[in-house]
N, C-alpha and C. Protein backbone atom coordinates (compact mmCIF):
# COMPACT_ATOMS: atom_id res chain seq x y z
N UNK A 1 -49.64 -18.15 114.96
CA UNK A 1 -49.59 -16.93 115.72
C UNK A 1 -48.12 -16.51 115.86
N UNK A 2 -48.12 -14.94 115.97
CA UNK A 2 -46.48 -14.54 115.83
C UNK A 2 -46.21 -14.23 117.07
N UNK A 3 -44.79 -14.69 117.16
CA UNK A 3 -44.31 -14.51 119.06
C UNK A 3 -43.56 -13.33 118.44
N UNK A 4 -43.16 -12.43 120.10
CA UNK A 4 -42.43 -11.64 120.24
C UNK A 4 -42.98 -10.15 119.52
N UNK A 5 -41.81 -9.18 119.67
CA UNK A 5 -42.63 -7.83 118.56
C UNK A 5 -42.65 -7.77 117.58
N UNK A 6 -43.95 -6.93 116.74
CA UNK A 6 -43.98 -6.87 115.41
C UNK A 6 -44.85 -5.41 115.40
N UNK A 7 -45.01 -5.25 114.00
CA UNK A 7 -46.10 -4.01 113.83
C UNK A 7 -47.37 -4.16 114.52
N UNK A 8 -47.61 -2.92 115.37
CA UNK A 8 -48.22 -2.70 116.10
C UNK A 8 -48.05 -2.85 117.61
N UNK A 9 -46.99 -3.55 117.84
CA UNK A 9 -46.19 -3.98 119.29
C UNK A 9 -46.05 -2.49 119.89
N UNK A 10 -46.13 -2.59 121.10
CA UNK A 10 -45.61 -1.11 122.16
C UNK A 10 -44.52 -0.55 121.63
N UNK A 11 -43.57 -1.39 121.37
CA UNK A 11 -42.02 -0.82 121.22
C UNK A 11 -41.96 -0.20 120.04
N UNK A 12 -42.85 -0.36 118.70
CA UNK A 12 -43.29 0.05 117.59
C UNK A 12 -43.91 1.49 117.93
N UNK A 13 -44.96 1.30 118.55
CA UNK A 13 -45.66 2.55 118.78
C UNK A 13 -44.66 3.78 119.64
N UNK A 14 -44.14 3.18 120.46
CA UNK A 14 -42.90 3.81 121.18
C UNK A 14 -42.11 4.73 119.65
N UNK A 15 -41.45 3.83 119.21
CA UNK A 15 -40.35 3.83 118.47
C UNK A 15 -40.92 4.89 117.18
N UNK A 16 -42.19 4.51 116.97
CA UNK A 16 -42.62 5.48 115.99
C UNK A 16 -43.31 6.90 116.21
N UNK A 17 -43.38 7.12 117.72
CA UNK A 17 -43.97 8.31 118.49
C UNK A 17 -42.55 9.29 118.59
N UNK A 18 -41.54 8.67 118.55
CA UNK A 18 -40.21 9.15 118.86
C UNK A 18 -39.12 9.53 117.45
N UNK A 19 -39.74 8.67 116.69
CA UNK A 19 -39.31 9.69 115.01
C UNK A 19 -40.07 10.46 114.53
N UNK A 20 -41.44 10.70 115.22
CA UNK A 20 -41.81 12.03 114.77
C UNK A 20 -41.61 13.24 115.35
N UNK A 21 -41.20 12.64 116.73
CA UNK A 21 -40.72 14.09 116.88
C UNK A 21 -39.17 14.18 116.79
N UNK A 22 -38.05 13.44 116.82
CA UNK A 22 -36.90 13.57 115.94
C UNK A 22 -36.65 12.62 115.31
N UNK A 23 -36.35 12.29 113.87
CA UNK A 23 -36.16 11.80 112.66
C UNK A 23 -34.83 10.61 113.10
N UNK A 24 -35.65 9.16 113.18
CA UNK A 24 -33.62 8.64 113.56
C UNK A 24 -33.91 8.15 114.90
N UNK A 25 -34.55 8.65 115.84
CA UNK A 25 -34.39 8.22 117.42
C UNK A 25 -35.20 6.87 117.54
N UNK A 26 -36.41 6.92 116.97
CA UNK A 26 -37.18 5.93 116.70
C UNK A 26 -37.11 4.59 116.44
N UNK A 27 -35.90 4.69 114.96
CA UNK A 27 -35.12 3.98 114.96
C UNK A 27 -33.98 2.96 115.70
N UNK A 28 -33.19 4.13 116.87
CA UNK A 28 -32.27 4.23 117.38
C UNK A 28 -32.86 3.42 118.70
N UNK A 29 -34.14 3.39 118.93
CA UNK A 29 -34.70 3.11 120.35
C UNK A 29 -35.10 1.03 119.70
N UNK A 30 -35.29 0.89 118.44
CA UNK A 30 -35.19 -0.12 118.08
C UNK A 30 -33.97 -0.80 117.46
N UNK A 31 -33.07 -0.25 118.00
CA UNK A 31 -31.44 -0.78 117.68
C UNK A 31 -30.71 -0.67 116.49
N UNK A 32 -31.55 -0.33 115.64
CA UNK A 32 -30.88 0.45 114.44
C UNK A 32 -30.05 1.07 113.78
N UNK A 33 -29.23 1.09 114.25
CA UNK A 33 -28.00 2.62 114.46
C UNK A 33 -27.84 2.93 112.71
N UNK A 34 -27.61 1.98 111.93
CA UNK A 34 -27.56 2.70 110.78
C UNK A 34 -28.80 3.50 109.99
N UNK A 35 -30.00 2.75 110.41
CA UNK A 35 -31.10 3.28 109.75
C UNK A 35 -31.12 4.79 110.93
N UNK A 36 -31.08 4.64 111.80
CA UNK A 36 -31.22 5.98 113.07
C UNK A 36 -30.57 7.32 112.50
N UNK A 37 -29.52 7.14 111.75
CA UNK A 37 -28.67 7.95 110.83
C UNK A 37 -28.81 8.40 109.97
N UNK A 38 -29.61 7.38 108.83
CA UNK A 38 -29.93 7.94 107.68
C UNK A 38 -30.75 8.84 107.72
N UNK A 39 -31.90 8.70 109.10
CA UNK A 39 -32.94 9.02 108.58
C UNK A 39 -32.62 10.45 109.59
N UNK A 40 -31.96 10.86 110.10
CA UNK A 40 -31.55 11.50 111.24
C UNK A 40 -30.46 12.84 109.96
N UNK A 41 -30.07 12.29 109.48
CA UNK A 41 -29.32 13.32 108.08
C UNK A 41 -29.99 13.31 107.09
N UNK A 42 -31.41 12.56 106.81
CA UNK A 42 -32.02 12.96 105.91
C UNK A 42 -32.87 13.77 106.55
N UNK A 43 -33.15 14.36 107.38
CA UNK A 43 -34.29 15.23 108.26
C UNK A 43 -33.00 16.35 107.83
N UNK A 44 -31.99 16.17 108.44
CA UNK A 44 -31.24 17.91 108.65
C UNK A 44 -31.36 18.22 107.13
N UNK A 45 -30.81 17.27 106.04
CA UNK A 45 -30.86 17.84 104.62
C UNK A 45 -31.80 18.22 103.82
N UNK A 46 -32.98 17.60 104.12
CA UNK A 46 -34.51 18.60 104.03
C UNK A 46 -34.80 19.82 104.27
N UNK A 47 -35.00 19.48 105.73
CA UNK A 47 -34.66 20.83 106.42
C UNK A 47 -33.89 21.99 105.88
N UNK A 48 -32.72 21.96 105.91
CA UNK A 48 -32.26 23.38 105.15
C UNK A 48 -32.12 23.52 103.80
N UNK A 49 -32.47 22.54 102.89
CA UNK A 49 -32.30 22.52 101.63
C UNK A 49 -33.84 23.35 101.09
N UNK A 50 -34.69 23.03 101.95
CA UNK A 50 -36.02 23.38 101.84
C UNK A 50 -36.41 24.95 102.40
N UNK A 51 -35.35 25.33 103.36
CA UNK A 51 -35.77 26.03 104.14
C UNK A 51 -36.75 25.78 105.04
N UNK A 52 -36.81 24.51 105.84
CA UNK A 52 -37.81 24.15 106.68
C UNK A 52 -39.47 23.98 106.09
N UNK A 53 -39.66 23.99 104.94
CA UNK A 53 -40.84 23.23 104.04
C UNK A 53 -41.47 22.21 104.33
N UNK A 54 -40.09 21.54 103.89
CA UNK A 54 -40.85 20.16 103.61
C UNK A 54 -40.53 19.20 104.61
N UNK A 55 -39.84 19.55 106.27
CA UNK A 55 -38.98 18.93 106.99
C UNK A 55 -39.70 18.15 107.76
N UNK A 56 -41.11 18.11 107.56
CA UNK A 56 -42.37 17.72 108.62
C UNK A 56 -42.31 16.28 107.34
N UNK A 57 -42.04 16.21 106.60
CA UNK A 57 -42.66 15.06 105.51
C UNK A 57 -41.34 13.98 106.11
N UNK A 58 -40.22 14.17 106.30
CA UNK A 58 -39.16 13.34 106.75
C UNK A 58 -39.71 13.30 107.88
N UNK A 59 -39.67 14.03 108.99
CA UNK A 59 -40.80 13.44 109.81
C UNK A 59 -42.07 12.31 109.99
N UNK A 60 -42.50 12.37 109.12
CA UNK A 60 -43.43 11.59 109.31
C UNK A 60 -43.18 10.20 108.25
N UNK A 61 -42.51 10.42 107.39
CA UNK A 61 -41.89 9.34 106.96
C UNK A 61 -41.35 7.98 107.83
N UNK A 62 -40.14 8.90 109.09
CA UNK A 62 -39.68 8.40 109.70
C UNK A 62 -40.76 7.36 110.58
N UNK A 63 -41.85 7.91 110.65
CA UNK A 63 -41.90 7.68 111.86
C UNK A 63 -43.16 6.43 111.26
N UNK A 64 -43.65 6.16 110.52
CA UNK A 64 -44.36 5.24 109.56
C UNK A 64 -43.10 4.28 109.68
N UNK A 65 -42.25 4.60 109.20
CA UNK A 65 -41.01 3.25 108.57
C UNK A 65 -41.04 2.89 110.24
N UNK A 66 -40.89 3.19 111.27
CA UNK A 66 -40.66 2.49 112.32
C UNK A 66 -41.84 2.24 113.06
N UNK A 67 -43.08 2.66 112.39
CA UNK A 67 -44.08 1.86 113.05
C UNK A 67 -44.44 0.53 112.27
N UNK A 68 -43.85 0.23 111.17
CA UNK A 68 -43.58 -0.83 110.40
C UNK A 68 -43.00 -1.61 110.21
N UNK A 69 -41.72 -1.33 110.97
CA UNK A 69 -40.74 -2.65 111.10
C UNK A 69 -41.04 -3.26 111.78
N UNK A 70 -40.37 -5.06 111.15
CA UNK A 70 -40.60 -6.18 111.74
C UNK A 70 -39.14 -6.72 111.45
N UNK A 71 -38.41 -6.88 112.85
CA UNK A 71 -37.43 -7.38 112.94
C UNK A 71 -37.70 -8.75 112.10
N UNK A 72 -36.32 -9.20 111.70
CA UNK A 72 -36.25 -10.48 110.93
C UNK A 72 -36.03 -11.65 111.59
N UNK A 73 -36.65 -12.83 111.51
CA UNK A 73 -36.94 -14.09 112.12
C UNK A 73 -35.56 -14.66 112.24
């Protein structure tokens, strides 16, 4: 049995409720700071490269990758 958080943990669901609605925070709320960034300038560069298109797909990207992380043992 696995101790501590993992996928599907509160802080997951937290963390991944919070990159969909901004790209990066999600991250950022799971200590991340570099991934919080990437994914936080890959939302703005969508966004206007697209003209606001495709900016919902980084969205939800984001927010999958942080309902999926599992900190490392």
């Amino acid at each position: 049995m696995a101790s501590g958080p993992g996928r599907g943990s509160a802080g997951n669901v937290i963390a991944a409720i919070c990159s969909l609605l901004i790209p990066g925070v999600g991250q950022l709320v799971q200590g991340r700071l570099l991934a919080a960034l990437v994914w936080f300038v890959a939302s703005l560069v969508v966004w206007a490269v697209t003209f606001g298109f495709l900016g919902w797909v980084v969205h939800i990207l984001a927010c999958i990758e942080a309902a999926r992380w599992q900190p490392r043992r």
